[in-house]
PDB file of N, CA and C in Angstrom:
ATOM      1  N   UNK A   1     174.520  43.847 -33.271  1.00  0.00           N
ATOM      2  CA  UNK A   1     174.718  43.227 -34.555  1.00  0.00           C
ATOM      3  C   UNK A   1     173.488  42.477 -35.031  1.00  0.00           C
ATOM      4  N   UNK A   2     172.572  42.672 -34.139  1.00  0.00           N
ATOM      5  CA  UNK A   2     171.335  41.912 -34.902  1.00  0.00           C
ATOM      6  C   UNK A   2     171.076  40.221 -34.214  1.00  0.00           C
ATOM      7  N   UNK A   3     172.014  39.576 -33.644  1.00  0.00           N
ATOM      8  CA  UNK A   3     172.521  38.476 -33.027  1.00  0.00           C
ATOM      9  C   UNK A   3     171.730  38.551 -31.613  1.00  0.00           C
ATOM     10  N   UNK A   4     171.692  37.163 -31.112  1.00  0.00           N
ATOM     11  CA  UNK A   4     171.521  37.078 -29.567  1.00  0.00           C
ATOM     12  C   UNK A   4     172.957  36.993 -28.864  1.00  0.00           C
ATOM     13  N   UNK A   5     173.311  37.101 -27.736  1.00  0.00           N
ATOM     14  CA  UNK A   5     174.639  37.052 -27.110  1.00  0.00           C
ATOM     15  C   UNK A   5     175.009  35.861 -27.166  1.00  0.00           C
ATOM     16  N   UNK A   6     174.050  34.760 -27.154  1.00  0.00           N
ATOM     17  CA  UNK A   6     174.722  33.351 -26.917  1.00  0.00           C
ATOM     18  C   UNK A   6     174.995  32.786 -28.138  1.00  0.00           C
ATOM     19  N   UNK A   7     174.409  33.047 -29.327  1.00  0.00           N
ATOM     20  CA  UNK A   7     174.571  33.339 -30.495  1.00  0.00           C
ATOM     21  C   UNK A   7     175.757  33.483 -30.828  1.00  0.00           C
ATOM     22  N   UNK A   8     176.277  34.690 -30.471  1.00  0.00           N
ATOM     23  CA  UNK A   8     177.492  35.614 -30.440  1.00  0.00           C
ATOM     24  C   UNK A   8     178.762  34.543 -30.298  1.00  0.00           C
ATOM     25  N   UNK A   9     178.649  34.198 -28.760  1.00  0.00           N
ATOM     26  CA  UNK A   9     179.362  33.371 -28.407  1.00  0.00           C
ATOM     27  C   UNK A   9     179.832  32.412 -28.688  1.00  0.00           C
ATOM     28  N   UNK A  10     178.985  31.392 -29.545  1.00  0.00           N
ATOM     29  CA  UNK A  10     178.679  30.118 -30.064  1.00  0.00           C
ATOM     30  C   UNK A  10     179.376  30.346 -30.953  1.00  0.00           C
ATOM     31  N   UNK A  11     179.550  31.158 -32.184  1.00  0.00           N
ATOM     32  CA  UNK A  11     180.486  31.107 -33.511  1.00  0.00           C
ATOM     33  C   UNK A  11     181.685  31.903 -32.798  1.00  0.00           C
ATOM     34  N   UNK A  12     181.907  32.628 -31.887  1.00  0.00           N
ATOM     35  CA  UNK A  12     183.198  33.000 -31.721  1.00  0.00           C
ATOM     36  C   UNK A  12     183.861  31.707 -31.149  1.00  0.00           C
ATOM     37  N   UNK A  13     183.493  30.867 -30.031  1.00  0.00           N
ATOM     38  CA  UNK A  13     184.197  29.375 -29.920  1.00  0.00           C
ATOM     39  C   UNK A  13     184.600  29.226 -31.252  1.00  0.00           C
ATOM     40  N   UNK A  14     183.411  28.727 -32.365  1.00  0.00           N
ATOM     41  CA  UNK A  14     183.375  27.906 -33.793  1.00  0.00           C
ATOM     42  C   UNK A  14     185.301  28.291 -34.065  1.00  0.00           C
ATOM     43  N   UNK A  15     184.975  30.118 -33.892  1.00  0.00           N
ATOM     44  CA  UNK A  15     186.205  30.402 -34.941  1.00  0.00           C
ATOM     45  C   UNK A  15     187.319  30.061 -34.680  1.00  0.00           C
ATOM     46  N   UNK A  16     187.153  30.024 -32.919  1.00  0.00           N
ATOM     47  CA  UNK A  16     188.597  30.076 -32.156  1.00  0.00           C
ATOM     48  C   UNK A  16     189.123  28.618 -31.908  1.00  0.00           C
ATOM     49  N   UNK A  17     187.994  27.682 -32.269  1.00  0.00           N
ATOM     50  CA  UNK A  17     188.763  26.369 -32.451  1.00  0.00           C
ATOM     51  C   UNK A  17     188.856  25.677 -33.969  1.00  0.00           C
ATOM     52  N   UNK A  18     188.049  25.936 -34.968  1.00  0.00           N
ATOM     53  CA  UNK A  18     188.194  25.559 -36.352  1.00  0.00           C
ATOM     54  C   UNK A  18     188.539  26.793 -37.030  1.00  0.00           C
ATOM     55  N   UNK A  19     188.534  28.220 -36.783  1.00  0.00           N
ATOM     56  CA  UNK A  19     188.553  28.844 -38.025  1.00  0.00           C
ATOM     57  C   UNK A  19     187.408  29.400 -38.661  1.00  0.00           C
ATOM     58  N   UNK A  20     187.250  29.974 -39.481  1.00  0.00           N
ATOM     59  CA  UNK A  20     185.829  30.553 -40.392  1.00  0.00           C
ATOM     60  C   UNK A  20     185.236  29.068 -41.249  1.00  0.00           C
ATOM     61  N   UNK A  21     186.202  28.501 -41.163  1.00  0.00           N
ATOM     62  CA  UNK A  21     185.537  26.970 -41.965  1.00  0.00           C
ATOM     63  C   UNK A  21     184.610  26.552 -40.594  1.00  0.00           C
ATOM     64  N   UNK A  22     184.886  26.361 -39.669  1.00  0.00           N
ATOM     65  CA  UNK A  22     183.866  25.599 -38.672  1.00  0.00           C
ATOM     66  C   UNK A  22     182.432  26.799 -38.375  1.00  0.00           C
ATOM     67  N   UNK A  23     182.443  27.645 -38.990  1.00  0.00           N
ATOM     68  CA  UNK A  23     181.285  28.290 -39.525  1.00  0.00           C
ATOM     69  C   UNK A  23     180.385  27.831 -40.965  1.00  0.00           C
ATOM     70  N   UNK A  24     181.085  27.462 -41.433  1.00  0.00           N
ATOM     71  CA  UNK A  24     180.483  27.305 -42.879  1.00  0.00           C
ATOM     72  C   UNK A  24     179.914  26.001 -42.620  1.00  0.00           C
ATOM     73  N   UNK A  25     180.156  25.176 -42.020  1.00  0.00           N
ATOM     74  CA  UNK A  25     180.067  24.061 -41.960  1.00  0.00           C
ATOM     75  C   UNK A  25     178.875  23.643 -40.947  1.00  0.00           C
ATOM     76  N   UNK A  26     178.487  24.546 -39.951  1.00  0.00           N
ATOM     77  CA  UNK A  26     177.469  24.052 -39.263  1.00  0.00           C
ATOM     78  C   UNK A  26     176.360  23.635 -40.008  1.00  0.00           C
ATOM     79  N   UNK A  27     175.470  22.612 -39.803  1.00  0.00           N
ATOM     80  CA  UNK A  27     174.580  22.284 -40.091  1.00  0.00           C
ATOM     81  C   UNK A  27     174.112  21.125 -39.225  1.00  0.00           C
ATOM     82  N   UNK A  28     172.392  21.778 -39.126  1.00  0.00           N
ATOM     83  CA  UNK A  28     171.899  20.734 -37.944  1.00  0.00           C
ATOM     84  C   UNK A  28     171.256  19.660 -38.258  1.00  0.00           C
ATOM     85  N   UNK A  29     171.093  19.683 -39.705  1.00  0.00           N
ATOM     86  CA  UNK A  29     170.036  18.892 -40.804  1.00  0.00           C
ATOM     87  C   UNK A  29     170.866  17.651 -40.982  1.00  0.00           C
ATOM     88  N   UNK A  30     170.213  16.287 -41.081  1.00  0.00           N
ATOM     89  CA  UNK A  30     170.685  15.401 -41.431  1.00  0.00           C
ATOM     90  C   UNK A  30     170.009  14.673 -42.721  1.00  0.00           C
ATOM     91  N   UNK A  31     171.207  14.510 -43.528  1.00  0.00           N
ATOM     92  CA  UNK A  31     170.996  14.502 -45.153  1.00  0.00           C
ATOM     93  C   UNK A  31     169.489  13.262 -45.266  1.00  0.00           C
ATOM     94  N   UNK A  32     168.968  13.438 -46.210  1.00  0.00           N
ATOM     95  CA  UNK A  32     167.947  12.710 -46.291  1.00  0.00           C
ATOM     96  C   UNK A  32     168.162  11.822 -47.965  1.00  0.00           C
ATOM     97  N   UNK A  33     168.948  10.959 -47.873  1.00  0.00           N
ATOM     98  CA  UNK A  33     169.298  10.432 -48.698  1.00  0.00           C
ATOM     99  C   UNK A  33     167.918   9.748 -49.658  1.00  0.00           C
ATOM    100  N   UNK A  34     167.206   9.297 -48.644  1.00  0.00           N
ATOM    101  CA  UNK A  34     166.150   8.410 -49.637  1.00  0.00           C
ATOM    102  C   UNK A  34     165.531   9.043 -50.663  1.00  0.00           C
ATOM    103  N   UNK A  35     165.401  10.744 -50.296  1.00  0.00           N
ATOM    104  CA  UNK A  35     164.488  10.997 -51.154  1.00  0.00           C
ATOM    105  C   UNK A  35     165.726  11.982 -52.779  1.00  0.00           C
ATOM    106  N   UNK A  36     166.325  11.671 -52.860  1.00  0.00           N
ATOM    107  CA  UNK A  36     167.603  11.776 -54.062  1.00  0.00           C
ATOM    108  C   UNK A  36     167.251  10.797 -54.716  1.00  0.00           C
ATOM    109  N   UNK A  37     167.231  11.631 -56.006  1.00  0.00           N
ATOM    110  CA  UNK A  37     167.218  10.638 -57.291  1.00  0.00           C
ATOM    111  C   UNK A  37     168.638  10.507 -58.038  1.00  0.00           C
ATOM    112  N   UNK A  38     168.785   9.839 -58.876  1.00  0.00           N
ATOM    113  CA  UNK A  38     169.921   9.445 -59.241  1.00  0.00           C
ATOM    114  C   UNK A  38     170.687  10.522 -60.024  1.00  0.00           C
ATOM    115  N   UNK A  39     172.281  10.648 -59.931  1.00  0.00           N
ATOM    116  CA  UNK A  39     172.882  11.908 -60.497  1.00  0.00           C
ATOM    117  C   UNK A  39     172.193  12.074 -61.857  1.00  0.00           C
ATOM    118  N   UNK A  40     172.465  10.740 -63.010  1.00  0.00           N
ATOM    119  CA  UNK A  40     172.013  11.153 -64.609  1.00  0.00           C
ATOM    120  C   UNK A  40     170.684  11.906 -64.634  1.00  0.00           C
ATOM    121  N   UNK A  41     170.139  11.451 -63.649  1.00  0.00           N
ATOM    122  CA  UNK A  41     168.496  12.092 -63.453  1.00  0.00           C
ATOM    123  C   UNK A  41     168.577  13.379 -63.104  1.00  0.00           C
ATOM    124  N   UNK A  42     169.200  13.573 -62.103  1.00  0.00           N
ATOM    125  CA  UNK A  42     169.018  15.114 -62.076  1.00  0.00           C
ATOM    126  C   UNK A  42     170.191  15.891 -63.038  1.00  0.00           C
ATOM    127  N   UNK A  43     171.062  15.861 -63.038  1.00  0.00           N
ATOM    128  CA  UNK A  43     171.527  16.110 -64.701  1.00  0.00           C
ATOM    129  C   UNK A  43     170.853  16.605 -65.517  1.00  0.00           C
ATOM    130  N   UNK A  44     169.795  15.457 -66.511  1.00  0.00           N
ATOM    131  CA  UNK A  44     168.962  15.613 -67.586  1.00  0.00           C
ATOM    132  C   UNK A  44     168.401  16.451 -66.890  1.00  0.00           C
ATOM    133  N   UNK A  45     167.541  16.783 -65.733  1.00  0.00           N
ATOM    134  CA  UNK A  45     166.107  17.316 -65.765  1.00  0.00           C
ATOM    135  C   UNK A  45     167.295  19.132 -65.179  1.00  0.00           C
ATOM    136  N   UNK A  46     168.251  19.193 -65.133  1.00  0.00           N
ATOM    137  CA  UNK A  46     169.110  20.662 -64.957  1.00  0.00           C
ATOM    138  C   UNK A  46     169.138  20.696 -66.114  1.00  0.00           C
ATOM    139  N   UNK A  47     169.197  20.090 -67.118  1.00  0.00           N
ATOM    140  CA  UNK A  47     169.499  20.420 -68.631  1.00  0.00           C
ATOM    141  C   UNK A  47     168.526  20.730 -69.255  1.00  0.00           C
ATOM    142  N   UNK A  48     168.008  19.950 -69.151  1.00  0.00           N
ATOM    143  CA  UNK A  48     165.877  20.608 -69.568  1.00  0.00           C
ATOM    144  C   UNK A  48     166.070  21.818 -69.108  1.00  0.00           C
ATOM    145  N   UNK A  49     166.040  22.045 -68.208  1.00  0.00           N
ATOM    146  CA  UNK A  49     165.423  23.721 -67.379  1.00  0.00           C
ATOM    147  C   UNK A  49     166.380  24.384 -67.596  1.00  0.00           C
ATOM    148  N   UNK A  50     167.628  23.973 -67.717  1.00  0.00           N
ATOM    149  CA  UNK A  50     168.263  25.243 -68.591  1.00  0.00           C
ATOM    150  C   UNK A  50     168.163  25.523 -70.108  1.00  0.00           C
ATOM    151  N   UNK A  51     167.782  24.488 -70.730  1.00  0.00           N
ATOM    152  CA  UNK A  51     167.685  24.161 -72.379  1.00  0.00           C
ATOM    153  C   UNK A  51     166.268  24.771 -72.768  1.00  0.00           C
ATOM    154  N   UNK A  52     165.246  24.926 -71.333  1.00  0.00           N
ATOM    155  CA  UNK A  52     163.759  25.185 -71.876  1.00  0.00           C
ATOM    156  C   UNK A  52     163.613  26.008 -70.813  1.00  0.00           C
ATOM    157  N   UNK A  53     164.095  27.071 -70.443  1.00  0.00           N
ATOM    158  CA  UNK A  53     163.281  28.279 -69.327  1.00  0.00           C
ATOM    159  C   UNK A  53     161.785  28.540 -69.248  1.00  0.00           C
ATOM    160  N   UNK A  54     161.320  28.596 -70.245  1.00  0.00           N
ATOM    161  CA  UNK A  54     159.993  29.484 -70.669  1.00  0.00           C
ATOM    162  C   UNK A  54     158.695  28.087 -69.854  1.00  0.00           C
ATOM    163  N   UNK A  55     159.532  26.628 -70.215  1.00  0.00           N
ATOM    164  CA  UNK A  55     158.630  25.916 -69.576  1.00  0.00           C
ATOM    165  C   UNK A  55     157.943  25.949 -68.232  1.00  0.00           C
ATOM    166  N   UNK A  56     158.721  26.445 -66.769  1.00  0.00           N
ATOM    167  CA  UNK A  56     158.545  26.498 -65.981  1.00  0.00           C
ATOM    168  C   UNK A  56     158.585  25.555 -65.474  1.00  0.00           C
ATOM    169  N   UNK A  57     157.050  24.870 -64.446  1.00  0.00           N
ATOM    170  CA  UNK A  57     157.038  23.720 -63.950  1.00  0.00           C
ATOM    171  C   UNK A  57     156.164  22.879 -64.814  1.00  0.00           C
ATOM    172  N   UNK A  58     156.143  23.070 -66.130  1.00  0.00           N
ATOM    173  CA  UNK A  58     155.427  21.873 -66.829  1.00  0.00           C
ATOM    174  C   UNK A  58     156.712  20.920 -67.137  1.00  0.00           C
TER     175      UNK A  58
END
């Protein structure tokens, strides 16, 4: 399947004790809050870039 065996193994536990949700859910990353700007902020600047495509990154 393209997988390593231990690999393999590791999400078949996941499934057999949470389900396909305790797949979706792995993650090894821990959120990095500081660098988030505030919701209205990113809001406006999703609204720009959808309101102005052609701008790019100017």
């Amino acid at each position: 399947m393209g997988m390593s065996r231990d690999t393999f193994y590791r999400y078949q536990q996941a499934v057999e004790q949470g389900g396909v949700e305790a797949l979706l859910n792995q993650t090894r990353r821990v959120q990095n809050i500081k660098n988030r700007v505030d919701e209205h902020i990113e809001q406006a600047v999703v609204k720009f870039a959808l309101d102005f495509p052609a701008y790019g990154q100017v």
